[in-house]
N, C-alpha and C. Protein backbone atom coordinates (compact mmCIF):
# COMPACT_ATOMS: atom_id res chain seq x y z
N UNK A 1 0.83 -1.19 0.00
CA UNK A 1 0.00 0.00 0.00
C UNK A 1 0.87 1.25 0.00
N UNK A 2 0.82 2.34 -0.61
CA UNK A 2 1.21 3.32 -0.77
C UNK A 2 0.60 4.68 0.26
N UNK A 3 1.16 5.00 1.02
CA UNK A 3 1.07 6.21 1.71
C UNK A 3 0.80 7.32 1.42
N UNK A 4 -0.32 8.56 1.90
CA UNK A 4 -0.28 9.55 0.99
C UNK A 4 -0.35 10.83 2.35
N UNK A 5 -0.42 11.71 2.39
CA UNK A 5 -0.29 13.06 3.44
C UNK A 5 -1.44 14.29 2.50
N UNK A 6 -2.35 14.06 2.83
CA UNK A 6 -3.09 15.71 2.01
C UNK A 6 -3.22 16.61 3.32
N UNK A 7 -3.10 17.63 3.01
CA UNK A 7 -2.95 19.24 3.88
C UNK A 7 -3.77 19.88 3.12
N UNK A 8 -5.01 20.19 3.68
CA UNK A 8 -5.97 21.28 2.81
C UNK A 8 -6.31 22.67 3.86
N UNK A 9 -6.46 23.43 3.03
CA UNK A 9 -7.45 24.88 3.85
C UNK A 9 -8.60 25.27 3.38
N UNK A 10 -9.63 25.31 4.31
CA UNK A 10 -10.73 25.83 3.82
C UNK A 10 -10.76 26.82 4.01
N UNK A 11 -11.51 27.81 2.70
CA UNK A 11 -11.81 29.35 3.64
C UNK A 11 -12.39 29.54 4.82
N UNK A 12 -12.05 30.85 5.37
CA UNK A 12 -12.36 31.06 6.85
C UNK A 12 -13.79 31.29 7.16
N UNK A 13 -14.44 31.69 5.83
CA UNK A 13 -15.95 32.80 6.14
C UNK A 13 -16.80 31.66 6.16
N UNK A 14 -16.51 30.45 6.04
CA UNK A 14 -17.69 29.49 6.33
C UNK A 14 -18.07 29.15 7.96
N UNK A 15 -19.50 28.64 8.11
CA UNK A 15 -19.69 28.74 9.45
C UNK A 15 -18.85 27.00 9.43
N UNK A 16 -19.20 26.97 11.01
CA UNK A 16 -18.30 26.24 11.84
C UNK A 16 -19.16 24.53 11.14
N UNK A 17 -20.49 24.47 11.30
CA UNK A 17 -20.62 23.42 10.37
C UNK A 17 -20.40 23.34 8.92
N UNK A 18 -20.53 23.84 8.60
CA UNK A 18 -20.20 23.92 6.71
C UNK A 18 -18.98 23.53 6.51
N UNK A 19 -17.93 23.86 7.55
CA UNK A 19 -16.43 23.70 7.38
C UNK A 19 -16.53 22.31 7.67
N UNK A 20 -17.45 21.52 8.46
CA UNK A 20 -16.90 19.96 9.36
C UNK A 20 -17.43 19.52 7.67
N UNK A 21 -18.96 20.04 7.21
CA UNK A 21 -19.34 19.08 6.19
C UNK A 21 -18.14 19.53 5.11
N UNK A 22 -17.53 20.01 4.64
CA UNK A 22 -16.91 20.07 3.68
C UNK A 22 -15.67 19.08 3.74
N UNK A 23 -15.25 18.98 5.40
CA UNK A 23 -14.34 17.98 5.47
C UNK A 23 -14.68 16.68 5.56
N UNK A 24 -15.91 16.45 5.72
CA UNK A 24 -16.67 15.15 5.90
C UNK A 24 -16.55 14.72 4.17
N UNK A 25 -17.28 15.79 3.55
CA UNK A 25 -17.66 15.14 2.24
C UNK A 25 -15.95 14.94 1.58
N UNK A 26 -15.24 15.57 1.80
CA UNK A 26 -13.78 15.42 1.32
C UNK A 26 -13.23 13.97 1.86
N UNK A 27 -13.38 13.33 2.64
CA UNK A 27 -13.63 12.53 3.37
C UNK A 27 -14.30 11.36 2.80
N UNK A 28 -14.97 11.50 2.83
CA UNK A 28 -15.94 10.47 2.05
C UNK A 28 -15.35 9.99 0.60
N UNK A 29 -15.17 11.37 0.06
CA UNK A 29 -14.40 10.77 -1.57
C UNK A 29 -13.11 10.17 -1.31
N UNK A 30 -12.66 10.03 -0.46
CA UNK A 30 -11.16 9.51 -0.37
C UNK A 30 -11.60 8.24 -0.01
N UNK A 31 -12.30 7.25 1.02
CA UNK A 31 -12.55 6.52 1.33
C UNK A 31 -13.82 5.87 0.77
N UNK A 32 -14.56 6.70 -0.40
CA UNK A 32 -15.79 5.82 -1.27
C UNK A 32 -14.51 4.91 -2.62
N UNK A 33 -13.59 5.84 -2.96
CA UNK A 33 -12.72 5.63 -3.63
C UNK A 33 -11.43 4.25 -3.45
N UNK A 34 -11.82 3.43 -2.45
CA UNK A 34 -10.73 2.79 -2.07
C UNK A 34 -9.55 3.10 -1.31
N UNK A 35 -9.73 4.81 -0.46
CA UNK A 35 -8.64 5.30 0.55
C UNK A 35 -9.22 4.68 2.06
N UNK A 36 -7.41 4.47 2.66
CA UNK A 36 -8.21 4.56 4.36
C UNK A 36 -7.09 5.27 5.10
N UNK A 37 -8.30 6.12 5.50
CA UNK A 37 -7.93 7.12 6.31
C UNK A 37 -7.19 6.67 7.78
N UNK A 38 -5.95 6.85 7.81
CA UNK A 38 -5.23 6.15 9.04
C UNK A 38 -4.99 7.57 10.61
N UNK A 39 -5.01 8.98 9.84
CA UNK A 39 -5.38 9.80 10.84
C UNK A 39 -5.93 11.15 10.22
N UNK A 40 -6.43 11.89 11.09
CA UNK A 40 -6.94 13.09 10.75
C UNK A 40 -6.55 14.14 11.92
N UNK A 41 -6.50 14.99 11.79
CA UNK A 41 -5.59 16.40 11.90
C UNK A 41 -6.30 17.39 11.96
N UNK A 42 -6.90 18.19 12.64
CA UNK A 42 -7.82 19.50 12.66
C UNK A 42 -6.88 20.26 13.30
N UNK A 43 -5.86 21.16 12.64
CA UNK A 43 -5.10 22.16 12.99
C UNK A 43 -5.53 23.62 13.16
N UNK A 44 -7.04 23.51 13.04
CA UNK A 44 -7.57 25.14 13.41
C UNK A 44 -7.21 25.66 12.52
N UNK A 45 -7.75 27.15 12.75
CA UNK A 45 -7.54 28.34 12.63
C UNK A 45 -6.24 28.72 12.29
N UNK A 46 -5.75 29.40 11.06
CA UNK A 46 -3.71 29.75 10.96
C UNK A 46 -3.98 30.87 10.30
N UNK A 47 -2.92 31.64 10.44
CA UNK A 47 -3.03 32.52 9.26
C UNK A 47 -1.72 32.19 8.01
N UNK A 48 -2.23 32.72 7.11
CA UNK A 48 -1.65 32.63 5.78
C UNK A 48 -0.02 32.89 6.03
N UNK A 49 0.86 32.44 5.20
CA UNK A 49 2.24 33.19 5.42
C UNK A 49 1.84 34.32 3.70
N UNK A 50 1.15 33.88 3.38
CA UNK A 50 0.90 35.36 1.93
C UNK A 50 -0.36 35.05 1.67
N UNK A 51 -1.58 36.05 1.21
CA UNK A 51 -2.36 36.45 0.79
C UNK A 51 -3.25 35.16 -0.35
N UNK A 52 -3.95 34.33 0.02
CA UNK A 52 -4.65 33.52 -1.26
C UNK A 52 -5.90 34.08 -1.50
N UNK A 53 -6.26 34.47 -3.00
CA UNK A 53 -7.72 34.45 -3.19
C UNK A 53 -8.34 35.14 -2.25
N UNK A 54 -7.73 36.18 -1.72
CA UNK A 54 -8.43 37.22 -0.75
C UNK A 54 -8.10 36.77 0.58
N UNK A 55 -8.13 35.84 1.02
CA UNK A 55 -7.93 35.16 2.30
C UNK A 55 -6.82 34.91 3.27
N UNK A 56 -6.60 35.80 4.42
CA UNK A 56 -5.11 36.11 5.07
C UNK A 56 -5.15 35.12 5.92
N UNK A 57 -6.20 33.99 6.41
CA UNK A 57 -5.84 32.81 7.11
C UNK A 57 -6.84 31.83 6.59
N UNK A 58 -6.77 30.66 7.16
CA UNK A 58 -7.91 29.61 7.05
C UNK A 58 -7.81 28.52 7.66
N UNK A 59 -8.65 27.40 7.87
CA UNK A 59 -8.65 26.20 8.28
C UNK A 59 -7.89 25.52 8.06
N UNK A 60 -6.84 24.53 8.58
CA UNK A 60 -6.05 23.89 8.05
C UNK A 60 -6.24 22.65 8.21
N UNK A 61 -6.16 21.18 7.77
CA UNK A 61 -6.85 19.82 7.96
C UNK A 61 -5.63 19.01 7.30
N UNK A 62 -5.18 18.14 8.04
CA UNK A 62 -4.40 16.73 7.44
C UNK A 62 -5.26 15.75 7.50
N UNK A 63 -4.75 14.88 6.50
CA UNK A 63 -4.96 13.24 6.07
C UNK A 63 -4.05 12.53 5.90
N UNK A 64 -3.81 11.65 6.93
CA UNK A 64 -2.81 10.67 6.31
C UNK A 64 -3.65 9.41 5.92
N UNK A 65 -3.54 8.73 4.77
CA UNK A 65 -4.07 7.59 4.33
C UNK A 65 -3.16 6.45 3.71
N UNK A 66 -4.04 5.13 3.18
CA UNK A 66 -3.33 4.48 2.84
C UNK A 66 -4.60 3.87 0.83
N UNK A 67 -3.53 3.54 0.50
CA UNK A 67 -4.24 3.27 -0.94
C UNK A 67 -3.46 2.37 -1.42
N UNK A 68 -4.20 1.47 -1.98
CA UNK A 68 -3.47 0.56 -3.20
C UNK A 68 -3.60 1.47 -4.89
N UNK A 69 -4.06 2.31 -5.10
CA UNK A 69 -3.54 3.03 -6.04
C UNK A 69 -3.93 4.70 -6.14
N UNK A 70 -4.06 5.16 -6.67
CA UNK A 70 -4.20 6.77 -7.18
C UNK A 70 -5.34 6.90 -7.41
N UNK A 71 -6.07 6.26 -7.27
CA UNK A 71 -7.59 6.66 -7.81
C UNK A 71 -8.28 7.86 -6.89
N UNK A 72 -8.54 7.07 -5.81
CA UNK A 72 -9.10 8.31 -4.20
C UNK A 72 -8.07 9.64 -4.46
N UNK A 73 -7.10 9.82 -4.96
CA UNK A 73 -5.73 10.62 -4.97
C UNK A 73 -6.19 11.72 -5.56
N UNK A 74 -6.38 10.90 -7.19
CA UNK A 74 -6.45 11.55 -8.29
C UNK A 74 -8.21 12.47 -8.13
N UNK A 75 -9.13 11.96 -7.57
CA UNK A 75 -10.37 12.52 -7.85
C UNK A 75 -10.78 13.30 -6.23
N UNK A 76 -9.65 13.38 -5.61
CA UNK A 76 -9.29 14.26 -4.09
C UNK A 76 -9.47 15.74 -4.85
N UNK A 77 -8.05 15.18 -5.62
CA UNK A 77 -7.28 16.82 -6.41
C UNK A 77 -8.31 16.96 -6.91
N UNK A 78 -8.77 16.59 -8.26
CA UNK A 78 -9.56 16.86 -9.28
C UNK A 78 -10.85 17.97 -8.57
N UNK A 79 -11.54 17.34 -7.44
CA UNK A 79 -12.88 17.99 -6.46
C UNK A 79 -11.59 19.34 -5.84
N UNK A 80 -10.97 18.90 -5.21
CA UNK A 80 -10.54 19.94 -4.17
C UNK A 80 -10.05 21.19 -5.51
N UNK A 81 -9.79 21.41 -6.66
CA UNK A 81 -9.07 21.63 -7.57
C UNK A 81 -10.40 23.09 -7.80
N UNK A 82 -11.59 22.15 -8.06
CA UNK A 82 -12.93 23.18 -8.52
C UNK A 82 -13.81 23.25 -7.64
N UNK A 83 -13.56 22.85 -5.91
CA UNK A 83 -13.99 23.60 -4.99
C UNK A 83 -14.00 25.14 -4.61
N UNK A 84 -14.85 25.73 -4.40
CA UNK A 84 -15.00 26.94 -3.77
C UNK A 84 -14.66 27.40 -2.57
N UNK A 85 -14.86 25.96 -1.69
CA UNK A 85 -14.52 25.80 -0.21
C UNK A 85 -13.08 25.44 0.21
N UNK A 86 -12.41 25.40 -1.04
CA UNK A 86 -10.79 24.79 -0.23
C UNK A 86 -9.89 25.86 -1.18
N UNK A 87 -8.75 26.66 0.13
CA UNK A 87 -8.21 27.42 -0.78
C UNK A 87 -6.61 26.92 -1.21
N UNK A 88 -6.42 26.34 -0.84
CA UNK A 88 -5.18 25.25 -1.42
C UNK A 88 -5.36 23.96 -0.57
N UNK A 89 -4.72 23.05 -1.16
CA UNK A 89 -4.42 21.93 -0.95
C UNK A 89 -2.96 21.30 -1.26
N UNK A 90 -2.78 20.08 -1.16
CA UNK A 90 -1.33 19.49 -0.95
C UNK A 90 -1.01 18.06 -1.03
N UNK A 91 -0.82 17.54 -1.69
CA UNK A 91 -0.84 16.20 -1.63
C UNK A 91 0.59 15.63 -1.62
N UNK A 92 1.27 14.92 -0.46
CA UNK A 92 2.41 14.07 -0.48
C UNK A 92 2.57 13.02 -0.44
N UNK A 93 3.41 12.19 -1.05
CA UNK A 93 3.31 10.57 -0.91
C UNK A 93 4.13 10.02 -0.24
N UNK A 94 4.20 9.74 1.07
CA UNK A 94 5.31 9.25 1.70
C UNK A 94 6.07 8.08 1.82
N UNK A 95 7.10 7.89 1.22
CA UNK A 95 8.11 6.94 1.51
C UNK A 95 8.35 6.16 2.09
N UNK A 96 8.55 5.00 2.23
CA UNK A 96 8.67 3.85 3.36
C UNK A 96 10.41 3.73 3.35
């Protein structure tokens, strides 16, 4: 199985549930997809080190998972890519 690390931010102006469902449904596609989620990470509130898309801080969220291939990976990015609700994201594959 191959290891993966995603780091996302949601914008800040969403209320406090909208932010859990956005991480839920982000969530869900990783693990409808054949991912398993081995931990999760709610790092709060940060601010930006520079300016995104208007936004000087935001939510910050890890995933570490596990996958037998790229699929959950590939259609993470693809959603998080033409979300409204995530203002970057990050995907690493970690090394054994």
């Amino acid at each position: 199985m191959k290891k993966y690390e995603i780091m996302f931010i949601v914008k800040p102006v969403l209320k406090e549930d909208e932010i859990k469902t956005v991480v839920k449904n982000f969530e869900d596609v990783l693990t409808s997809n054949g991912a398993k989620v081995t931990n999760f990470e709610d790092m709060g509130q940060r601010e930006l080190a520079y300016e995104i898309k208007k936004y000087k801080n935001g939510y910050y969220y890890v995933f570490d998972l596990e996958a037998n291939d790229d699929k959950a990976i590939k259609e993470f990015d693809r959603l998080a890519l033409i979300s409204n609700d995530i203002i970057r994201h990050l995907i690493t594959k970690i090394e054994d």
